[in-house]
C-alpha atoms as a PDB file:
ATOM      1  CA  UNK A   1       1.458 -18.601   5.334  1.00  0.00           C
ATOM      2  CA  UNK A   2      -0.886 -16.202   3.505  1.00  0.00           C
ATOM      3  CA  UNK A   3      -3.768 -15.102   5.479  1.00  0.00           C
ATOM      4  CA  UNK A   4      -5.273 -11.915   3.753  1.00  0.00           C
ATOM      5  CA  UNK A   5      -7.580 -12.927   1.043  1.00  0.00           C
ATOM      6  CA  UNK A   6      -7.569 -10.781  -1.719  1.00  0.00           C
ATOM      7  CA  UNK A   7     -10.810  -9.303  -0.766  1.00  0.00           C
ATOM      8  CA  UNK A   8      -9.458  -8.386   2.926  1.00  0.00           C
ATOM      9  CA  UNK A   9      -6.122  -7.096   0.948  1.00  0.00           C
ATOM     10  CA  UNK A  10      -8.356  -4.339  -1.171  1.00  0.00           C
ATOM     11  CA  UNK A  11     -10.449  -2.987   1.655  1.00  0.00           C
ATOM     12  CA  UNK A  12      -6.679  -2.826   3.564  1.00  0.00           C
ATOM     13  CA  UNK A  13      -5.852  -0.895   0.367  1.00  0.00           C
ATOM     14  CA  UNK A  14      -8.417   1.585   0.710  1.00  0.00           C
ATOM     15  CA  UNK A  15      -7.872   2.511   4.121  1.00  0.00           C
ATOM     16  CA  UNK A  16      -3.865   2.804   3.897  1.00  0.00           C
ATOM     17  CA  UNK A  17      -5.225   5.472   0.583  1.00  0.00           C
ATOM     18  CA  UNK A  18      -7.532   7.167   3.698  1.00  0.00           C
ATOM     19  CA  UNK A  19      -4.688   6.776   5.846  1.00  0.00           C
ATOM     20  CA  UNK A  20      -2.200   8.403   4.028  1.00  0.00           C
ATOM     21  CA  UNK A  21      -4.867  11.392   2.710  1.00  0.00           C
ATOM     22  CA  UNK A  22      -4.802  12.397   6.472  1.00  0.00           C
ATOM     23  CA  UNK A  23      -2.071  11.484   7.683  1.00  0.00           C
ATOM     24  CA  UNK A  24      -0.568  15.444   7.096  1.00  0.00           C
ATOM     25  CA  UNK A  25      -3.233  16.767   8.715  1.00  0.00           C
ATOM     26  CA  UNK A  26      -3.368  14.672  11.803  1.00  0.00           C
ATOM     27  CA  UNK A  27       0.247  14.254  12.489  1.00  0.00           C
ATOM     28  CA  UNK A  28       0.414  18.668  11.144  1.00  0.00           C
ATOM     29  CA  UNK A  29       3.042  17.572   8.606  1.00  0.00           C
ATOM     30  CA  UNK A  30       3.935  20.245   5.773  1.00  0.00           C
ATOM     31  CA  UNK A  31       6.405  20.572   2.922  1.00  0.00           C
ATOM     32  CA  UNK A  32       7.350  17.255   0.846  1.00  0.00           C
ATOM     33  CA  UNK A  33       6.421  14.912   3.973  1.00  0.00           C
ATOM     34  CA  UNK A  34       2.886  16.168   3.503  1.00  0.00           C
ATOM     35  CA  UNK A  35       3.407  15.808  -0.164  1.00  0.00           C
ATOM     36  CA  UNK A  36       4.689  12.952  -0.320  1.00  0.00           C
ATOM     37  CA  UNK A  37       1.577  11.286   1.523  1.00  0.00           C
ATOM     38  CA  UNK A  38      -0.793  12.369  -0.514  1.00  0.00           C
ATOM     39  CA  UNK A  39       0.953  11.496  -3.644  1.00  0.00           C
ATOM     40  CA  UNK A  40       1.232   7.738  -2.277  1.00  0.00           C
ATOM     41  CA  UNK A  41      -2.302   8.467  -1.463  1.00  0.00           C
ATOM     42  CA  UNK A  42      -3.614   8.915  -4.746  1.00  0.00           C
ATOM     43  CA  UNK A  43      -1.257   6.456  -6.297  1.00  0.00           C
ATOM     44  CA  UNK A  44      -1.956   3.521  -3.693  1.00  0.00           C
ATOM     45  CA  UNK A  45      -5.893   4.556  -4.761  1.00  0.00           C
ATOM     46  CA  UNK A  46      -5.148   4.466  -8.778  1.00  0.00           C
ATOM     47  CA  UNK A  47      -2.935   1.420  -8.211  1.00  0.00           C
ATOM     48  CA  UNK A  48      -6.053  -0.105  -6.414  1.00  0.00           C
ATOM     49  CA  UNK A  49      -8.785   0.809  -8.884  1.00  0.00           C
ATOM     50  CA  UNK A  50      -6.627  -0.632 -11.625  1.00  0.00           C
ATOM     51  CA  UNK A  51      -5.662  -4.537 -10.012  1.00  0.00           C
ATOM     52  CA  UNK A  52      -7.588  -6.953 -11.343  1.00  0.00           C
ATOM     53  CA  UNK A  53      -8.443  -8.444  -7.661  1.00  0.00           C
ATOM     54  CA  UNK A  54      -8.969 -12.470  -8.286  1.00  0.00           C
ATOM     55  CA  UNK A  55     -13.177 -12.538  -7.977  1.00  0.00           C
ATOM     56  CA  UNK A  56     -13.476  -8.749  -8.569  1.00  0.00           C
ATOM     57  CA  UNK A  57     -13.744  -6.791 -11.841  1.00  0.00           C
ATOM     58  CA  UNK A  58     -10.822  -7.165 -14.473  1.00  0.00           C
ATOM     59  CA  UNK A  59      -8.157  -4.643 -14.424  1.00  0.00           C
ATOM     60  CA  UNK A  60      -4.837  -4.129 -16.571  1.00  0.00           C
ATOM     61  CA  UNK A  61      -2.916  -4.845 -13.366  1.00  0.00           C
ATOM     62  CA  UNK A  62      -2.455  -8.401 -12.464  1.00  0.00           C
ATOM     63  CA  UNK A  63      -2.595  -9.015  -8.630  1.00  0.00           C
ATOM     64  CA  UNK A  64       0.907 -10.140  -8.442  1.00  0.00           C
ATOM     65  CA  UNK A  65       1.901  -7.136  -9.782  1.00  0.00           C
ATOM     66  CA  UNK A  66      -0.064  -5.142  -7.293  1.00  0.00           C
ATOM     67  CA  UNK A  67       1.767  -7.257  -4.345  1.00  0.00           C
ATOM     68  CA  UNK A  68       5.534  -6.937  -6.136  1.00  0.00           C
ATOM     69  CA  UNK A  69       4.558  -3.169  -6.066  1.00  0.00           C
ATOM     70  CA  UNK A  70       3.883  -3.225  -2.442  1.00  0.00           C
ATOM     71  CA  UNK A  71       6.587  -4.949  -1.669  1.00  0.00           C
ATOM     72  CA  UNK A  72       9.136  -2.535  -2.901  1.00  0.00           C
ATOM     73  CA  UNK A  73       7.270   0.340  -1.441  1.00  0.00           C
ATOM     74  CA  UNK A  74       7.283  -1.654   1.774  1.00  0.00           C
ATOM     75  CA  UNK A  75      10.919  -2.193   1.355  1.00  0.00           C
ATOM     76  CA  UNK A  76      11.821   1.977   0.621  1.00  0.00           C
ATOM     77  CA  UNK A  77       8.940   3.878   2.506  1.00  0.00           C
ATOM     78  CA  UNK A  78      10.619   3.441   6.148  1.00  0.00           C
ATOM     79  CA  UNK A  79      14.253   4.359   4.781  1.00  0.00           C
ATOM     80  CA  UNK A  80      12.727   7.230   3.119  1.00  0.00           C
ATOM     81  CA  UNK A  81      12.702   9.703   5.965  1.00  0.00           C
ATOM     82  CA  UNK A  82      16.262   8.751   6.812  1.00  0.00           C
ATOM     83  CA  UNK A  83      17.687   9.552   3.699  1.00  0.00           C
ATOM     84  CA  UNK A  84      16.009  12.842   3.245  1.00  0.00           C
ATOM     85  CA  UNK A  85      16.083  13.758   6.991  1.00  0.00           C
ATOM     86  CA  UNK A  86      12.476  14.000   8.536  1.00  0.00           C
ATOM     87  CA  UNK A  87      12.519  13.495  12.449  1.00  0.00           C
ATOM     88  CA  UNK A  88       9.631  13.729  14.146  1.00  0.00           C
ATOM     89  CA  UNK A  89       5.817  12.820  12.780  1.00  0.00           C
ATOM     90  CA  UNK A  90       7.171  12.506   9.352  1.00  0.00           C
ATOM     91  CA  UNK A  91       9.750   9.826  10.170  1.00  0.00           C
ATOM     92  CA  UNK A  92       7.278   7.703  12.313  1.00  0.00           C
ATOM     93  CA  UNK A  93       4.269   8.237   9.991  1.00  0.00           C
ATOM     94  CA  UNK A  94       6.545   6.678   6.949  1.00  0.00           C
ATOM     95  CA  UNK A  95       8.667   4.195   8.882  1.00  0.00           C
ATOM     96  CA  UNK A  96       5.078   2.352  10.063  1.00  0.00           C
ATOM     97  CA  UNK A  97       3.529   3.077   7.060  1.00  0.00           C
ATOM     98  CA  UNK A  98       6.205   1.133   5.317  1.00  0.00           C
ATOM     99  CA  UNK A  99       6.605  -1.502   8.070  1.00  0.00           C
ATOM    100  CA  UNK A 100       2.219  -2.027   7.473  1.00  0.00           C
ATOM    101  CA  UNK A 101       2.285  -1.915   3.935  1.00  0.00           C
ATOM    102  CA  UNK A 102       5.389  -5.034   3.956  1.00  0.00           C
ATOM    103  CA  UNK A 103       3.418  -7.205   6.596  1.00  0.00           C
ATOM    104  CA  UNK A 104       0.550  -6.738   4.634  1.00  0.00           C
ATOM    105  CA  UNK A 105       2.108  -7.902   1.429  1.00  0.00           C
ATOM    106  CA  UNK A 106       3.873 -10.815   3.472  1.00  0.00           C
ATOM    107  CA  UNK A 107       0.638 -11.426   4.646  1.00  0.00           C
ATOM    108  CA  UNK A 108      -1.455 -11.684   1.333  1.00  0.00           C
ATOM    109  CA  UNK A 109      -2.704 -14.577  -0.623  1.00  0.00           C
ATOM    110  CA  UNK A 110      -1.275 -13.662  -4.331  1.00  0.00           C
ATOM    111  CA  UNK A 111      -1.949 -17.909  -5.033  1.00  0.00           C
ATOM    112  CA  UNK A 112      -5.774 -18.317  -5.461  1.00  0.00           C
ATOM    113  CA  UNK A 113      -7.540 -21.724  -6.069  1.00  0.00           C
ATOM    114  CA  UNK A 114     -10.084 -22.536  -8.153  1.00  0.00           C
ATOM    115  CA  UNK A 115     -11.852 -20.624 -10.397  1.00  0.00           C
ATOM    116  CA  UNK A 116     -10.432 -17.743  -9.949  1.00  0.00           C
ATOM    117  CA  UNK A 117      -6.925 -18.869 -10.288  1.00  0.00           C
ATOM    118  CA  UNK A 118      -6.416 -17.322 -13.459  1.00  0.00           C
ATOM    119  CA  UNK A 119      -6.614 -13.929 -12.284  1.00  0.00           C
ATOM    120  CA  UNK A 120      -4.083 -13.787  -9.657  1.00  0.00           C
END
């Protein structure tokens, strides 16, 4: 059952971008683990800025996009540090991150009634 409105899903969106812009400097990551958050930083923020959220101003990507998008990331962000390695910080920081980002997703009502139906 989905739970986060779409409004609730884009202020979530906005502080996973915030979360992963200091997540190196909290957790003292360096290298590509730091990289690598602040890359999905600015891409979770352009990826944001660019949904057309149902109720909110038109965008070139459709909501349902957004949310298949999130799910794969959800899906390959916590396997991530495995393959490459990271212990530590880096492997925690991207195994939740993931793990948040999926529930999220799960979470989110992509179906909107009404009016705005059109736009998710």
């Amino acid at each position: 059952m989905a739970v986060i409105r779409p409004t609730t899903h884009r202020v979530l969106d906005m502080l996973t971008v915030v979360g992963f812009a200091v997540a190196p400097f909290i957790l003292r990551l360096s290298g590509p683990a730091a990289w690598l958050a602040w890359v999905l930083a600015a891409v979770h923020l352009l990826m944001t800025l660019a949904t057309a959220f149902p109720g909110g101003a038109p965008g070139p990507v459709q909501f349902r996009v957004h949310g298949w998008v999130e799910l794969l990331i959800g899906i390959v962000l916590p396997v991530v540090p495995f393959v490459v390695g990271w212990n530590g910080a880096a492997r925690w920081l991207y195994v939740v991150a993931g793990i948040l980002i999926l529930l999220v997703r799960l979470g989110s009502q992509f179906r909107v009634r009404g009016a705005a139906a059109g736009a998710a």
